[in-house]
C-alpha atoms as a PDB file:
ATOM      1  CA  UNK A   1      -7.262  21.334  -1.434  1.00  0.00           C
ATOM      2  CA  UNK A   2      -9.161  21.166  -4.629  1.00  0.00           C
ATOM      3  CA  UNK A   3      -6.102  20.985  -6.735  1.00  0.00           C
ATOM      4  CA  UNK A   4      -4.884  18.089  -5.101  1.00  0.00           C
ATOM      5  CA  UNK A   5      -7.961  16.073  -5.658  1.00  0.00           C
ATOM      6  CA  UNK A   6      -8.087  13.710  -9.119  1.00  0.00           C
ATOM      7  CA  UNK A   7     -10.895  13.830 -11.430  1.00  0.00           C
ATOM      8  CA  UNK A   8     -12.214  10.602 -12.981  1.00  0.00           C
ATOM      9  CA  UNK A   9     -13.846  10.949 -15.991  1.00  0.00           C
ATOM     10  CA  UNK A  10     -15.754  13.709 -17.583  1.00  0.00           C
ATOM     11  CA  UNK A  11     -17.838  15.711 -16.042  1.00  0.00           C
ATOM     12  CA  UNK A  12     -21.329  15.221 -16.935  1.00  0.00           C
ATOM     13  CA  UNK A  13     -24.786  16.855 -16.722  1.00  0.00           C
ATOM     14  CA  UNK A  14     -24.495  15.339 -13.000  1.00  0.00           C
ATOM     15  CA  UNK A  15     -21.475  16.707 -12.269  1.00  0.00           C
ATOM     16  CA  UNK A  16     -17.849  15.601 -11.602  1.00  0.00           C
ATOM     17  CA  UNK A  17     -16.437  12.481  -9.319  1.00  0.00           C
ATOM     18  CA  UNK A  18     -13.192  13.420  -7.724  1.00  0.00           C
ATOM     19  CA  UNK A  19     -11.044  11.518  -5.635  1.00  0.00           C
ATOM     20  CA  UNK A  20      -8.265  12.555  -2.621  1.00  0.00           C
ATOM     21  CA  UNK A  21      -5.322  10.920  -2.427  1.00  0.00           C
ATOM     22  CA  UNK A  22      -5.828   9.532   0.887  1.00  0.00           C
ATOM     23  CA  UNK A  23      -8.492   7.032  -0.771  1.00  0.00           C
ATOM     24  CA  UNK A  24      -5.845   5.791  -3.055  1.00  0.00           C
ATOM     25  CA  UNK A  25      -3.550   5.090  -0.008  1.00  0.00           C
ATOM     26  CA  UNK A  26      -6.233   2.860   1.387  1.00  0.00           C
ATOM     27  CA  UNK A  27      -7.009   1.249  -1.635  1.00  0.00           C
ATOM     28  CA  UNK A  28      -3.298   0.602  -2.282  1.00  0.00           C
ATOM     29  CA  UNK A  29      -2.609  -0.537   1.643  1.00  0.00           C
ATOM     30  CA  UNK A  30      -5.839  -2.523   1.705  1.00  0.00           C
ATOM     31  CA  UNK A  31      -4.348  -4.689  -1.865  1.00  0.00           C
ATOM     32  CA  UNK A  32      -1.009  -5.189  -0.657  1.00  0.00           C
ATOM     33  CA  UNK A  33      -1.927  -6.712   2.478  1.00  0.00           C
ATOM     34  CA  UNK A  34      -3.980  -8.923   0.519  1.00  0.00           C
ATOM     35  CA  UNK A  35      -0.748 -10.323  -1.080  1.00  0.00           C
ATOM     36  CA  UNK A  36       0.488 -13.845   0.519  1.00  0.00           C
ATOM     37  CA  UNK A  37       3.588 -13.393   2.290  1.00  0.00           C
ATOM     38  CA  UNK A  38       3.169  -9.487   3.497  1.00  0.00           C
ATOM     39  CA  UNK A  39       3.821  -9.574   7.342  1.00  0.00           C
ATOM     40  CA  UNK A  40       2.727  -5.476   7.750  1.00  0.00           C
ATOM     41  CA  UNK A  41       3.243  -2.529   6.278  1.00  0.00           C
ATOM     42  CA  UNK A  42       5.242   0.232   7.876  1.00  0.00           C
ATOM     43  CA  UNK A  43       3.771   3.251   9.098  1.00  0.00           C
ATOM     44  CA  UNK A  44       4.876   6.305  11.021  1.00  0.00           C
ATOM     45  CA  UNK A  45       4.536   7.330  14.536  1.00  0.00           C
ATOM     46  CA  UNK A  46       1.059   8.730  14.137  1.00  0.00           C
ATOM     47  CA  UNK A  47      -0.506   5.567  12.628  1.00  0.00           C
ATOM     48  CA  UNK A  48       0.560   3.902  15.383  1.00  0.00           C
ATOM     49  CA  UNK A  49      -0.427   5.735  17.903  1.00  0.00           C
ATOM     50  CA  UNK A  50      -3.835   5.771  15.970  1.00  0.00           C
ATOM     51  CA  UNK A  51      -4.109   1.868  16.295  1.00  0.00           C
ATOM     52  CA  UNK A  52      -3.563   1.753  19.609  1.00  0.00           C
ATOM     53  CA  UNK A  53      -6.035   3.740  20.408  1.00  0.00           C
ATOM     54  CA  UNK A  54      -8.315   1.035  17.989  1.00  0.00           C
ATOM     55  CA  UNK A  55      -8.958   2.316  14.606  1.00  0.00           C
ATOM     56  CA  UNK A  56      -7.052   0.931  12.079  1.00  0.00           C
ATOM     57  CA  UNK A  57      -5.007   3.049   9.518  1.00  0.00           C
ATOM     58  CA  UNK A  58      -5.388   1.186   6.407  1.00  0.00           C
ATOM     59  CA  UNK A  59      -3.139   3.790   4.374  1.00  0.00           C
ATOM     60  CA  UNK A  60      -0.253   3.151   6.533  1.00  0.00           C
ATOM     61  CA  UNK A  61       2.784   2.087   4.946  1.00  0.00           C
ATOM     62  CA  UNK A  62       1.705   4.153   1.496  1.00  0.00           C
ATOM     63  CA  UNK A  63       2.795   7.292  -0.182  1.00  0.00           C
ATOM     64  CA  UNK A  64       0.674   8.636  -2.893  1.00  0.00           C
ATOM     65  CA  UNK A  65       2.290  11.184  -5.020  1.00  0.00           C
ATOM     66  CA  UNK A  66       0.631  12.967  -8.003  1.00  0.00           C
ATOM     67  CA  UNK A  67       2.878  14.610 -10.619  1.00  0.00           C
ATOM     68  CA  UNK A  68       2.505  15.764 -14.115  1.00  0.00           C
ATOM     69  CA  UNK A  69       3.835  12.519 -15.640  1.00  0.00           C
ATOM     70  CA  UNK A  70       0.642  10.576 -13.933  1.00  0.00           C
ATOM     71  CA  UNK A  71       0.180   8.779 -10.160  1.00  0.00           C
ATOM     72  CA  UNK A  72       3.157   7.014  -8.019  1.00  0.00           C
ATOM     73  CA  UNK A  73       2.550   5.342  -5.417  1.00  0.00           C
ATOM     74  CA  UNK A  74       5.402   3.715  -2.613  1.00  0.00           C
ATOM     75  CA  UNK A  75       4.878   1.020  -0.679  1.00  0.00           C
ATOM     76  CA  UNK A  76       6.507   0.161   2.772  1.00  0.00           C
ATOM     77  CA  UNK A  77       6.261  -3.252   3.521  1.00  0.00           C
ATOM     78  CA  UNK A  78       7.878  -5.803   6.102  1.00  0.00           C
ATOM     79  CA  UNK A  79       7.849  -9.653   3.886  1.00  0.00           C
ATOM     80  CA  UNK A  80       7.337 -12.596   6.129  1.00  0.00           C
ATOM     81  CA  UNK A  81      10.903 -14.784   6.022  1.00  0.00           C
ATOM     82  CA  UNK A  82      11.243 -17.410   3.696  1.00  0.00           C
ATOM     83  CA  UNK A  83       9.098 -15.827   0.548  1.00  0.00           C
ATOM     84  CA  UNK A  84      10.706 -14.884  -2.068  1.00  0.00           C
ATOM     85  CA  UNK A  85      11.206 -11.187  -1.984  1.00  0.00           C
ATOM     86  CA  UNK A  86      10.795 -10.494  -6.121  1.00  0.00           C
ATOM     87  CA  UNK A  87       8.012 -12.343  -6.336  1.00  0.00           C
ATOM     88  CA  UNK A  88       6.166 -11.255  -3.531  1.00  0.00           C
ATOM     89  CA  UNK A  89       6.777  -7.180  -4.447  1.00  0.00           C
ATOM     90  CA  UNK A  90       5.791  -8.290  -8.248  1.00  0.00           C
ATOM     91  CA  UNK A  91       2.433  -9.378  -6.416  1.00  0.00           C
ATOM     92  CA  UNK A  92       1.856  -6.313  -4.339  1.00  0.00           C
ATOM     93  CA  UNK A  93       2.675  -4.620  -7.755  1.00  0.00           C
ATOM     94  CA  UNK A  94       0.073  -6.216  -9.693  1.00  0.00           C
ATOM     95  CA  UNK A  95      -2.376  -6.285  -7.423  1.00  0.00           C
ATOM     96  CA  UNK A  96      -2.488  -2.958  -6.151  1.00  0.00           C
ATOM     97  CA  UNK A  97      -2.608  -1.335 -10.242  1.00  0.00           C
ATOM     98  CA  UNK A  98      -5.043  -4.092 -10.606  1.00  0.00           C
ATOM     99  CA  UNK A  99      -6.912  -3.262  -7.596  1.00  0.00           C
ATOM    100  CA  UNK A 100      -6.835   0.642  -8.202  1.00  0.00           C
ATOM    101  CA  UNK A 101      -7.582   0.557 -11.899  1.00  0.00           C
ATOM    102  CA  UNK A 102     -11.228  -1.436 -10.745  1.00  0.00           C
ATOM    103  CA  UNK A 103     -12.211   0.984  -7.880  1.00  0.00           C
ATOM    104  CA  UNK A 104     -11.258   4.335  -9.622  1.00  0.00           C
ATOM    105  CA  UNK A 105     -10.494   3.747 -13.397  1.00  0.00           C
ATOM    106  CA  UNK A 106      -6.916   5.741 -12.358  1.00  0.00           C
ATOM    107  CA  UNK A 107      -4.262   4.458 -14.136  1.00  0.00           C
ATOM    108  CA  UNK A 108      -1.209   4.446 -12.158  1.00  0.00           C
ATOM    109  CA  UNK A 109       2.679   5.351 -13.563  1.00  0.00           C
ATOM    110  CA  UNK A 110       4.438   3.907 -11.239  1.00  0.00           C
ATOM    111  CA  UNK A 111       4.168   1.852  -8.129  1.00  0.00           C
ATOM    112  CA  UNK A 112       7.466   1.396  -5.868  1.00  0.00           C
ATOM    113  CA  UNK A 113       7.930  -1.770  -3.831  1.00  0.00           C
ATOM    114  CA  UNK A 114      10.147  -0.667  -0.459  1.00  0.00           C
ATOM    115  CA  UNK A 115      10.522  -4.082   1.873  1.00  0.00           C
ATOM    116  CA  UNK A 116      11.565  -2.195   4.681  1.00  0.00           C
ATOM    117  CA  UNK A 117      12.247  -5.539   7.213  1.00  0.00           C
ATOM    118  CA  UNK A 118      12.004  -9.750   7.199  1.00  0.00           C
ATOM    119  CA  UNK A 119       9.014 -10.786   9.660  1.00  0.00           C
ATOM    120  CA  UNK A 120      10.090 -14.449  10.730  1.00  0.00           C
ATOM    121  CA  UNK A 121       7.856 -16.918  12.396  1.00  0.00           C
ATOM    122  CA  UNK A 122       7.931 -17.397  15.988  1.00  0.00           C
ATOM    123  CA  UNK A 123       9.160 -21.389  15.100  1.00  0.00           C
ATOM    124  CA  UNK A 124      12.092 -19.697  12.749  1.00  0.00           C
ATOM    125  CA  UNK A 125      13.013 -17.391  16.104  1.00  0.00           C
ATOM    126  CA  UNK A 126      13.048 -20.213  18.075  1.00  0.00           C
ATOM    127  CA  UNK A 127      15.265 -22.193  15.896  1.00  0.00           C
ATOM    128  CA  UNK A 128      17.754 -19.524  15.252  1.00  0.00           C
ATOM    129  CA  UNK A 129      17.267 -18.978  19.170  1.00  0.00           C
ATOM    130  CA  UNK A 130      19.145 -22.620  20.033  1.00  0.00           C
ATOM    131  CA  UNK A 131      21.330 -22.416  17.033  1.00  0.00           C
ATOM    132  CA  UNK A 132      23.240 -19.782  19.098  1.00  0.00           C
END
């Protein structure tokens, strides 16, 4: 388990600060739902099993993945309709580096944008609805 901690900084006379991966999931999912025009992010079966039952999985949607060239992190995302797609995964981008580089001093390699559905608006349903 150790090994798949990261260490931040050096150690000092007070010791070392290390950080799991999980923390950088939440960090990440916490800063892309911050983004305007990001509906949800995707999870599996187990995070959603764990909000129904009322705790909220804020690293849902995220994959962090440490390798030797540095951090990568994929996010799964469902856009809310009429954004523009680019712009909106150049956002989730920025923010999450930004947000990660601020909380931990980790800088990241890579960060995948994966917009895995189109949320529309219940008004958009209902229009497409009658134009049937």
């Amino acid at each position: 388990m150790a090994e798949d901690l990261l260490h931040v900084g050096e150690p000092s006379n007070l010791g070392r600060v290390e950080i799991a991966p999980d923390v950088l999931e939440v960090i990440a999912g916490l800063a892309t739902t911050e983004v305007k025009g990001v509906s949800s992010m995707r999870g599996n079966f187990a995070s959603g099993v764990v909000e129904k039952l009322g705790k909220k999985a804020h690293g849902k949607g995220i994959k962090v993945e440490l390798t030797e060239q540095g951090v990568a992190i994929d996010v799964y995302t469902v856009i809310d309709y009429g954004y523009s797609i680019p712009r909106v995964a150049e956002e989730i981008q920025a923010n999450v580096r930004q947000t990660i580089i601020n909380m931990t001093a980790i800088q990241v390699k890579e960060i995948n944008i994966h917009v895995v559905g189109v949320q529309m608006n219940d008004a958009q349903e209902e229009k497409n609805n009658m134009e049937k």
